[in-house]
Protein backbone atom coordinates (compact mmCIF):
# COMPACT_ATOMS: atom_id res chain seq x y z
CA UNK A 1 14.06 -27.53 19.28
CA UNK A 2 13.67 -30.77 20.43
CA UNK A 3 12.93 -31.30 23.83
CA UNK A 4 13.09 -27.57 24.72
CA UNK A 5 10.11 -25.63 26.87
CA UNK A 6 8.08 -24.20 24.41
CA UNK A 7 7.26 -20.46 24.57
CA UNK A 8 4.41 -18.72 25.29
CA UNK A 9 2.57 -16.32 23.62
CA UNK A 10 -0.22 -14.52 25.15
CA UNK A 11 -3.10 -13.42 22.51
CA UNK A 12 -4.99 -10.54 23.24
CA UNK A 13 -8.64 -10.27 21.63
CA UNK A 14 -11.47 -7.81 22.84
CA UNK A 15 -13.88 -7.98 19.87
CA UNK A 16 -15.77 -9.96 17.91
CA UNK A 17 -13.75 -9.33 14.71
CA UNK A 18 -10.36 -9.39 16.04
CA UNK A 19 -11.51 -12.60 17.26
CA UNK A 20 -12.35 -14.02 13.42
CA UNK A 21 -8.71 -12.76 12.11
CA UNK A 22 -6.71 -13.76 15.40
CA UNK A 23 -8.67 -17.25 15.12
CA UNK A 24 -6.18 -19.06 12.56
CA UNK A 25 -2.95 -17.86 13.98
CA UNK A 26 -4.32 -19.46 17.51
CA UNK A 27 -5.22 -22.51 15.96
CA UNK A 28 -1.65 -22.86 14.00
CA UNK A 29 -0.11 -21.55 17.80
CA UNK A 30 -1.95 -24.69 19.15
CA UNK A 31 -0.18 -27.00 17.10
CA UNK A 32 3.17 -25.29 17.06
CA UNK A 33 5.93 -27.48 18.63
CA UNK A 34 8.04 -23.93 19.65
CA UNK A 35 5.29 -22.23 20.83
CA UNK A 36 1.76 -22.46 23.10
CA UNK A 37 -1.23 -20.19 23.22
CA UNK A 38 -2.73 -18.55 25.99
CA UNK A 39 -5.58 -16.70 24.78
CA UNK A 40 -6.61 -13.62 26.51
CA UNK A 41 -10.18 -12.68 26.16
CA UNK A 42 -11.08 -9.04 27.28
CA UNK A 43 -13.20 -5.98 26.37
CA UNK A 44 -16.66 -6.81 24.72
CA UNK A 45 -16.51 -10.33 24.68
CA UNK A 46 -17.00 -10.19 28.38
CA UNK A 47 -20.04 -7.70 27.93
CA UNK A 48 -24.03 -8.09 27.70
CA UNK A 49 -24.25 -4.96 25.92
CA UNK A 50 -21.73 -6.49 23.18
CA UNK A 51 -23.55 -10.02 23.09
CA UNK A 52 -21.14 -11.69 25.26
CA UNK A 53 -19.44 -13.14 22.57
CA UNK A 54 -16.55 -14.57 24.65
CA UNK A 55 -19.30 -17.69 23.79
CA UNK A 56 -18.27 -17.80 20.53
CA UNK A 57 -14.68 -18.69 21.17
CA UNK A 58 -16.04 -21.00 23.71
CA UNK A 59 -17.84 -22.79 21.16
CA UNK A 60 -14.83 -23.35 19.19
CA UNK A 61 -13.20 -25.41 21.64
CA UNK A 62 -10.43 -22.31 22.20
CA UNK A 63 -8.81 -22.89 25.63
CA UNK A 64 -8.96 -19.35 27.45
CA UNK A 65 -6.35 -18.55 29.72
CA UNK A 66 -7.73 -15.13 31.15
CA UNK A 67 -10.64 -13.24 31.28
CA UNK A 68 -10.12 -9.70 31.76
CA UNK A 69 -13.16 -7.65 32.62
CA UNK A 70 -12.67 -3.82 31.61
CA UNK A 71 -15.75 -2.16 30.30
CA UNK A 72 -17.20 -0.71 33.51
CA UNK A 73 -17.60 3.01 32.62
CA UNK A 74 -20.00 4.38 30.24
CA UNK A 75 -19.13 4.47 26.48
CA UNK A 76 -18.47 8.34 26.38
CA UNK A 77 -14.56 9.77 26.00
CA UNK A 78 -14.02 10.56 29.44
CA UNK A 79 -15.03 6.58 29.92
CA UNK A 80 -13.03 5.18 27.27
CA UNK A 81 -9.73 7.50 29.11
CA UNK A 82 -11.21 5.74 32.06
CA UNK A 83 -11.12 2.45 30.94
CA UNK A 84 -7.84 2.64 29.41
CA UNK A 85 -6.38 3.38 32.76
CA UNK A 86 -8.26 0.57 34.18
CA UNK A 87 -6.96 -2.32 31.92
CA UNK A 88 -3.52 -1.15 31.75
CA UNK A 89 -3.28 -2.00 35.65
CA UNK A 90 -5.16 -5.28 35.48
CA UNK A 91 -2.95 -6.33 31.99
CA UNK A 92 -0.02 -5.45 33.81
CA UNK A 93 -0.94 -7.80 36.84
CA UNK A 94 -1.73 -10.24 34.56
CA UNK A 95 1.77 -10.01 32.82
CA UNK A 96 3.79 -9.79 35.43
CA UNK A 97 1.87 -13.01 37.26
CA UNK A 98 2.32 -15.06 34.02
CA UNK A 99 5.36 -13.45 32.20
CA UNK A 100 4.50 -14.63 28.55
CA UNK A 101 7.91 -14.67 26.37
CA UNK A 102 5.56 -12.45 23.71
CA UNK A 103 2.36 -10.91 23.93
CA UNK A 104 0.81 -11.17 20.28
CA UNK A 105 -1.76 -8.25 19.48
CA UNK A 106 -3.51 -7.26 16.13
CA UNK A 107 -4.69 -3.51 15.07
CA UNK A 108 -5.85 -0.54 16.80
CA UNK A 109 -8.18 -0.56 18.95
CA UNK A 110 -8.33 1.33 22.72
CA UNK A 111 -8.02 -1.92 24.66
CA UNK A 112 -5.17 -3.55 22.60
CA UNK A 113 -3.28 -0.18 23.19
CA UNK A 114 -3.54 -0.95 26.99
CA UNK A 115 -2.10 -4.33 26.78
CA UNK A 116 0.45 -3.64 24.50
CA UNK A 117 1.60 -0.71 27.01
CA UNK A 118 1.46 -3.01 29.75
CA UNK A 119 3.92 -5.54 28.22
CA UNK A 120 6.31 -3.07 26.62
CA UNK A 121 6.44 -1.25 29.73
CA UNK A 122 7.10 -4.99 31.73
CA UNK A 123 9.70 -5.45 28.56
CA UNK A 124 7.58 -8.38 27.39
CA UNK A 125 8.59 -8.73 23.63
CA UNK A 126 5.70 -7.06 21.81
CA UNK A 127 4.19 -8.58 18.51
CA UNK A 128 1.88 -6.54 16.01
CA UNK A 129 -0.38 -7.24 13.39
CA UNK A 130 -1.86 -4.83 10.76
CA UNK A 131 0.77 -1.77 11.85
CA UNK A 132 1.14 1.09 9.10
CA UNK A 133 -2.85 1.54 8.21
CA UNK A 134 -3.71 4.83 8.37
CA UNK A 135 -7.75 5.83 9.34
CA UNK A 136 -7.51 9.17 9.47
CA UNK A 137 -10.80 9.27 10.73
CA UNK A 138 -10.66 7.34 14.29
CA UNK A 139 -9.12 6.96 17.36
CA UNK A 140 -7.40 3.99 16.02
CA UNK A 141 -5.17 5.99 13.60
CA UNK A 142 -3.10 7.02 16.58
CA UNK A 143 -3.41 4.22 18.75
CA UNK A 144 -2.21 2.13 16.10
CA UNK A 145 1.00 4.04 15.39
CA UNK A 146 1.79 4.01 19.06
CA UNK A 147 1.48 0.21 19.20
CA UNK A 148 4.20 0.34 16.42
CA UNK A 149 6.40 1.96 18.15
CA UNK A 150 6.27 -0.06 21.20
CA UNK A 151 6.34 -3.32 19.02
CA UNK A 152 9.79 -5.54 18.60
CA UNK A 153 8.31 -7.53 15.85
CA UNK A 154 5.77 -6.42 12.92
CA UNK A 155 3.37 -7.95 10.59
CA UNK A 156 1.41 -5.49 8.14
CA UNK A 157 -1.24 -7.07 5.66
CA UNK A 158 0.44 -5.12 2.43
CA UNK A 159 4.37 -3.89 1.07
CA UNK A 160 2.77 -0.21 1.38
CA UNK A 161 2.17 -0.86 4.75
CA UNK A 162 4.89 -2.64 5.52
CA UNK A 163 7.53 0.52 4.09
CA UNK A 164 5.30 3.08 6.35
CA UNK A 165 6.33 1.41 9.17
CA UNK A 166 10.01 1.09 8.25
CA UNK A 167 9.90 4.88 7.48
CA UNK A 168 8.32 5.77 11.59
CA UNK A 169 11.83 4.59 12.42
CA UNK A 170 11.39 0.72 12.43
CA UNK A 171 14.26 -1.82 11.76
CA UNK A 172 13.48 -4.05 8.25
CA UNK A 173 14.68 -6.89 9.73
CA UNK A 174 11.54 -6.64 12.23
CA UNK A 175 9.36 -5.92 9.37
CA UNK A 176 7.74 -8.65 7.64
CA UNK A 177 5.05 -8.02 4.79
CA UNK A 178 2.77 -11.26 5.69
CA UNK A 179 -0.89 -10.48 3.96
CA UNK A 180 -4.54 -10.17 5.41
CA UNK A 181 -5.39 -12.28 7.93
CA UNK A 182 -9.53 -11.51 6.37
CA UNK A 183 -8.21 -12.35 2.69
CA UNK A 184 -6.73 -15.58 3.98
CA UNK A 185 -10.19 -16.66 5.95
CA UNK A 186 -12.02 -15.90 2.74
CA UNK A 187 -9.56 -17.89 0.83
CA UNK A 188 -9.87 -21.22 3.25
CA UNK A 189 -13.06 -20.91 5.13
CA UNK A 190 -15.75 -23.07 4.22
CA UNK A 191 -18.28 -20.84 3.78
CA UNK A 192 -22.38 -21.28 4.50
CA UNK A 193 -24.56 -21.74 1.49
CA UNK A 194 -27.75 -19.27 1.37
CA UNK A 195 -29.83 -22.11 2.78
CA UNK A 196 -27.26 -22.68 5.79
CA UNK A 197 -27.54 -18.96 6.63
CA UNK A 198 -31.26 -18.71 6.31
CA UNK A 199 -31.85 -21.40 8.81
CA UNK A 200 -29.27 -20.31 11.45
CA UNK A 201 -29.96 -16.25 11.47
CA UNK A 202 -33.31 -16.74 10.72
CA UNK A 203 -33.47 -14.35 7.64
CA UNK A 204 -34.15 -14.81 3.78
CA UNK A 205 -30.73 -15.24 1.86
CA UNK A 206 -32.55 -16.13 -1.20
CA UNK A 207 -33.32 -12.22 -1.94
CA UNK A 208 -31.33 -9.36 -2.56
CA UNK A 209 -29.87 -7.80 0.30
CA UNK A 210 -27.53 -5.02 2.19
CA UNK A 211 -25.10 -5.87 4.48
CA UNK A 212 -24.37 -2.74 6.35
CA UNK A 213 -22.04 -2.21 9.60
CA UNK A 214 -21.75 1.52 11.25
CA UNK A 215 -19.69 2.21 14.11
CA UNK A 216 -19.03 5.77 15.60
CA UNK A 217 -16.54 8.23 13.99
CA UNK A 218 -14.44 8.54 17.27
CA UNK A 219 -12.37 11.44 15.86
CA UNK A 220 -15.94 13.83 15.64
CA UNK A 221 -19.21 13.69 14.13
CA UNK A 222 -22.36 12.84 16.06
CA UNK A 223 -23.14 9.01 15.63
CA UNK A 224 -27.06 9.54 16.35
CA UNK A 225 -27.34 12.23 12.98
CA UNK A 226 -24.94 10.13 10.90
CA UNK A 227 -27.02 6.97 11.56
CA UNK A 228 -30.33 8.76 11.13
CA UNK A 229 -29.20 9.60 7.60
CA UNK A 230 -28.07 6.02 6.89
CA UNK A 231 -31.00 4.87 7.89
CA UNK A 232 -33.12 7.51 5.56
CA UNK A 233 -31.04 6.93 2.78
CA UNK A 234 -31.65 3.24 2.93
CA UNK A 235 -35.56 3.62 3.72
CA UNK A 236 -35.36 4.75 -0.55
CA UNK A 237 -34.59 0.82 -1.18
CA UNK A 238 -37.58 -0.84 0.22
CA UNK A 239 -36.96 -3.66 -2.14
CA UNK A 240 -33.43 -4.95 -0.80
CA UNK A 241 -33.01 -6.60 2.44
CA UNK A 242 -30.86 -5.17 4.86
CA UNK A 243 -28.42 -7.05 7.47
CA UNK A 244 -26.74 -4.64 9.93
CA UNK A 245 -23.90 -5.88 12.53
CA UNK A 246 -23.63 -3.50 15.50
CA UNK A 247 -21.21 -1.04 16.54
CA UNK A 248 -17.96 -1.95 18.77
CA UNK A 249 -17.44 -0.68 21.82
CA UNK A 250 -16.44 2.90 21.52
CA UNK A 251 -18.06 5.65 22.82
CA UNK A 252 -21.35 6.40 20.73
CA UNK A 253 -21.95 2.65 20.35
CA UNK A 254 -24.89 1.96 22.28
CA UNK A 255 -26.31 5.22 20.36
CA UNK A 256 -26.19 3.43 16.90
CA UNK A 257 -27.42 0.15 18.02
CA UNK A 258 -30.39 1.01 20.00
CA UNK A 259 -31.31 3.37 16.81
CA UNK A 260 -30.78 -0.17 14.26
CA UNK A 261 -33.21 -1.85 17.18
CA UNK A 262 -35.40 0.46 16.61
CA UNK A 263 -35.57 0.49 12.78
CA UNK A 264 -35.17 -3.30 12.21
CA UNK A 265 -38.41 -3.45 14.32
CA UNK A 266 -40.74 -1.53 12.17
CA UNK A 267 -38.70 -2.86 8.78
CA UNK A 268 -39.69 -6.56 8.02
CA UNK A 269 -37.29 -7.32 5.43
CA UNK A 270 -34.18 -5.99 7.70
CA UNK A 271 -32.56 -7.85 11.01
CA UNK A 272 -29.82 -6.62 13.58
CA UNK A 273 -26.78 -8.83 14.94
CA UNK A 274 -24.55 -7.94 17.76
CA UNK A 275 -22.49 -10.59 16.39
CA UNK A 276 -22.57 -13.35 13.38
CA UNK A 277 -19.24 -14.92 14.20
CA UNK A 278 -16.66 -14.53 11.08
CA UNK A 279 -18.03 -17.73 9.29
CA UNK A 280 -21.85 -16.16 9.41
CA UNK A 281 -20.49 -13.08 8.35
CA UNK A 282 -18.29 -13.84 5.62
CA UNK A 283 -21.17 -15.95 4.27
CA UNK A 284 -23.34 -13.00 4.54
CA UNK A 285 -20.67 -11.09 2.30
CA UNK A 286 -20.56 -13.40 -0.14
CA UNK A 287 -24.14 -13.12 -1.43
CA UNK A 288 -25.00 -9.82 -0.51
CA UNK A 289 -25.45 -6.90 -3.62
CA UNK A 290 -23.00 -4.30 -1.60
CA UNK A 291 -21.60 -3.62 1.85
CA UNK A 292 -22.54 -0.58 3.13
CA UNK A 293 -21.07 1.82 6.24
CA UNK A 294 -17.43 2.26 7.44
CA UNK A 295 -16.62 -0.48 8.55
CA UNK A 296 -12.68 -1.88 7.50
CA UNK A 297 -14.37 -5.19 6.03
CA UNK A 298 -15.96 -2.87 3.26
CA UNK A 299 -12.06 -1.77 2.80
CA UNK A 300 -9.85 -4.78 3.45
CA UNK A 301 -11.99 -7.94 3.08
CA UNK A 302 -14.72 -6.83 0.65
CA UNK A 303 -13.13 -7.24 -1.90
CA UNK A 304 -11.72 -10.55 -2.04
CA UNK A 305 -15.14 -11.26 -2.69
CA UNK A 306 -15.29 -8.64 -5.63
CA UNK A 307 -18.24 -7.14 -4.13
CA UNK A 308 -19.04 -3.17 -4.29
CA UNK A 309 -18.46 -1.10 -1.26
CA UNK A 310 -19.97 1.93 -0.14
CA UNK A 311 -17.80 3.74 2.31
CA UNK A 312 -19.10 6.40 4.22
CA UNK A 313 -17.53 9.60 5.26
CA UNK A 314 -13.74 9.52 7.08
CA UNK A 315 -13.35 6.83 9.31
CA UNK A 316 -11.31 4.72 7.14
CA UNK A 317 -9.69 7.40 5.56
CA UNK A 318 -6.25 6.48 4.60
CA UNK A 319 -6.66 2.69 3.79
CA UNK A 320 -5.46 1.63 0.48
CA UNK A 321 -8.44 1.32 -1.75
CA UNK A 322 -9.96 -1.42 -4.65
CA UNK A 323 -11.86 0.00 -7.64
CA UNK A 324 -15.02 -1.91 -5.72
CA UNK A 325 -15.14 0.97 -3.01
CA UNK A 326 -17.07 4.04 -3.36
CA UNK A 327 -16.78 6.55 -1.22
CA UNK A 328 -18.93 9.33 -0.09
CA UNK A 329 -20.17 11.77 2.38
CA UNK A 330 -22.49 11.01 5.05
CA UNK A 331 -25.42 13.40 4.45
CA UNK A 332 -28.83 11.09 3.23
CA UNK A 333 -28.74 12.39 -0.71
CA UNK A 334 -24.70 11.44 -0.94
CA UNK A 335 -25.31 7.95 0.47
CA UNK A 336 -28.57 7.28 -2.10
CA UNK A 337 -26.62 8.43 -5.18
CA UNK A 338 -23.11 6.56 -4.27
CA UNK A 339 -25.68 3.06 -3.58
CA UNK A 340 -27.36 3.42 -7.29
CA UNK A 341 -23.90 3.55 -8.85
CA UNK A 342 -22.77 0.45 -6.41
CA UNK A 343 -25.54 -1.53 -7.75
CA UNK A 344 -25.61 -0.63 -11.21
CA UNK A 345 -24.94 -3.62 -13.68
CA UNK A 346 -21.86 -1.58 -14.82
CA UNK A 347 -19.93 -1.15 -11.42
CA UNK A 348 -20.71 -4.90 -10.58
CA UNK A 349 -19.28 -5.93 -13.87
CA UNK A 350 -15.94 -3.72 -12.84
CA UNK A 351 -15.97 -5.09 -9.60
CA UNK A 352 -15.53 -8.64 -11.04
CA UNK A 353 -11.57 -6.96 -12.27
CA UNK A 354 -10.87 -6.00 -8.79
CA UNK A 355 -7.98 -7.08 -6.81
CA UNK A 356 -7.22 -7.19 -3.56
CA UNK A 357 -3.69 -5.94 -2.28
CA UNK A 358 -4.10 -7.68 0.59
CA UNK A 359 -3.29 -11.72 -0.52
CA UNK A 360 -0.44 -13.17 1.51
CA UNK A 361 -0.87 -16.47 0.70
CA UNK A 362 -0.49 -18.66 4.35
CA UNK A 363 -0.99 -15.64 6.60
CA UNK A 364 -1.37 -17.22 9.81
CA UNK A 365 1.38 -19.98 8.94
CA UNK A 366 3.98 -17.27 8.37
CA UNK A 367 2.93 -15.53 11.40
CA UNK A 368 3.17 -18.12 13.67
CA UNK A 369 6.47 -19.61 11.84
CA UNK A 370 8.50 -15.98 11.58
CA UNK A 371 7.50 -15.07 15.23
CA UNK A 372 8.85 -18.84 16.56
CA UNK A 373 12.24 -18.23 14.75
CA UNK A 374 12.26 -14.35 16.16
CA UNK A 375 11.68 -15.95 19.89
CA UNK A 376 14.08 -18.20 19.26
CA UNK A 377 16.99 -15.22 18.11
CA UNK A 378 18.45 -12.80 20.49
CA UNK A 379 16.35 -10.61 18.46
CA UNK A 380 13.88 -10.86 20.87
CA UNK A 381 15.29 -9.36 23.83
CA UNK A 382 17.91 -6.55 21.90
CA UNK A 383 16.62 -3.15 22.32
CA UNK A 384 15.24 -1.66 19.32
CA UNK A 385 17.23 0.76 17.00
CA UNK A 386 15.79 3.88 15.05
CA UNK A 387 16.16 2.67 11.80
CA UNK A 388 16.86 6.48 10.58
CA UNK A 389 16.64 6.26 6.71
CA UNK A 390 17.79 9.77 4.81
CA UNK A 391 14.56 11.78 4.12
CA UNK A 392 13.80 12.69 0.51
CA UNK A 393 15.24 16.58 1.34
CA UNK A 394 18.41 14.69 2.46
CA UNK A 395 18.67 12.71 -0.71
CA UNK A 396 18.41 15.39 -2.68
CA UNK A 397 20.81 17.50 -1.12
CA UNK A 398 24.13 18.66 -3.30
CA UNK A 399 27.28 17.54 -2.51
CA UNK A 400 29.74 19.34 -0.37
CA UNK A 401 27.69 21.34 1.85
């Protein structure tokens, strides 16, 4: 491709953990001689509440193209509907000013949905990554399957992923099983050592410690109760420290993190981060005795690191699981007895057999190489087809009717 224009591919990221998985693929679209980056930075990486952690990418030297401003209605439903409207319009200016050749987008979230409606609706090939999860317990479960079907080009994290999108009507030949972008970090990050962590977060690696994440249930539940009995069931532990990353941006968010304020200030042994950056909090996971909440690192990157999970009630609901993960309800009692049996000698020694499904080997590399040669195809622009596969009941079926 010699001498040719390179394409572009817009990135979309609007959270701080997006930003840790997307992070690899833009540094391997940065040196790409087919295609260039241009990073769009939205959502709550623009936001005080979220700890403005649009300084993180900064930090890493990432050029930003945009900055996208959305989150200016409260974090309730009716805002979140609000706010989806909003960015739709101001991705959609941005599209049509710039006119990317692809617009690259990973998961589920609210904001990613809006941008990924905005360039399939401009006919902007669409690119996905980590399509066919299933959460059965948020708002993501069905903004993620949308995003599939507006996609033209698909990268899920496992095969069991990758065949549930080929069964919602998606062509194989878009399909392309390329691992966990989290299992691949884990795999060639240089991690902190306990002493590197203690002096940048300011908090004792050397002891035994919790790292727990809880973000809202956006499908029901009340956030403030659920956290309250967290926070009980982990008040029967006084001897472990506890680390807690805050919610996202969904509505119920600012609930749960001014109630982990308010407990990590009478608690000495426990601390709360809006954000550790993926390097801080991979490190974290690493030496911690369990990860505790509902968060999909407890599901997806967890246990790379062989380390015991304890999931809490639905929100990843669905996910493929890892003999590390226990889950349970969300009531105070359920959490205590599901954390005793995490931290048992016996489940850590089973943990140590655990495996995850989600090793791809060069994630980011095949990303980056499969979506240059799919630019570079008339792939690109041909409208999809519905790959319609006979059903089981079809299969079955006797001859001659």
């Amino acid at each position: 491709m010699s001498g040719a224009a390179k394409k572009q591919v817009a990135v979309v990221t609007g959270t701080r953990a997006e930003y840790g998985l997307l992070r690899p693929v833009c540094e391997k679209l940065r040196e790409s001689e087919q295609l260039s980056l241009a990073l769009v930075v939205t959502g709550a990486h623009l936001s005080e509440r979220y700890g403005n952690t649009v300084t993180e990418i900064e930090a890493d030297g990432m050029p930003i193209a945009a900055k996208i401003p959305i989150l200016n209605h409260p974090s309730t439903a009716l805002g979140t509907c609000h706010t989806i409207g909003d960015a739709i319009g101001l991705f959609a200016d941005y599209f049509a000013e710039t006119r990317p050749d692809c617009v690259l987008v990973l998961g589920d979230r609210y904001e990613i949905f809006a941008a990924a409606t905005a360039a399939a609706v401009l006919r902007i090939p669409l690119a996905h990554i980590s399509g066919g999860d299933v959460t059965a317990g948020a708002a993501d479960e069905f903004f993620r399957h949308s995003i599939t079907k507006m996609a033209s080009i698909h990268f899920p994290s496992c095969a069991a992923y990758a065949a549930r999108i080929i069964r919602m009507g998606e062509e194989p030949r878009r399909v392309f099983n390329v691992g966990g972008l989290g299992d691949e970090n884990i795999r060639t990050m240089q991690l902190l050592s306990k002493e590197e962590l203690t002096r940048r977060f300011s908090f004792d690696f050397s002891h035994p410690y919790l790292l727990v994440t809880y973000h809202p249930v956006t499908l029901g539940g009340d956030p403030a109760e659920e956290v309250k009995a967290l926070l009980a069931a982990l008040d029967r532990f006084p001897q472990l420290g506890l680390i807690f990353t805050k919610a996202n941006a969904d509505a119920g968010g600012e609930t749960i993190n001014r109630l982990l304020d308010e407990y990590t200030a009478r608690r000495a042994n426990a601390v709360a981060f809006t954000s550790m950056g993926a390097l801080g909090y991979l490190s974290a996971m690493r030496y911690c005795e369990a990860v505790v909440g509902n968060s999909s690192s407890g599901v997806v990157e967890a246990p790379s690191f062989q380390k015991p999970t304890v999931n809490i009630g639905d929100r990843q609901k669905g996910r493929l699981r890892c003999r590390s993960i226990l889950d349970c309800g969300t009531d105070t009692d359920a959490i205590e007895r599901t954390l005793r049996v995490a931290l048992s000698p016996a489940f850590a020694l089973g943990c140590k057999n655990s495996r995850s499904p989600y090793n791809g080997g060069d994630t980011s590399g095949r990303i980056v190489s499969l979506l240059a040669a799919f630019l570079d195809s008339d792939l690109a622009h041909r409208p999809k087809e519905f790959w319609d596969a006979p059903s089981a009941a079809e299969q079955e079926e006797p001859e001659g009717r």
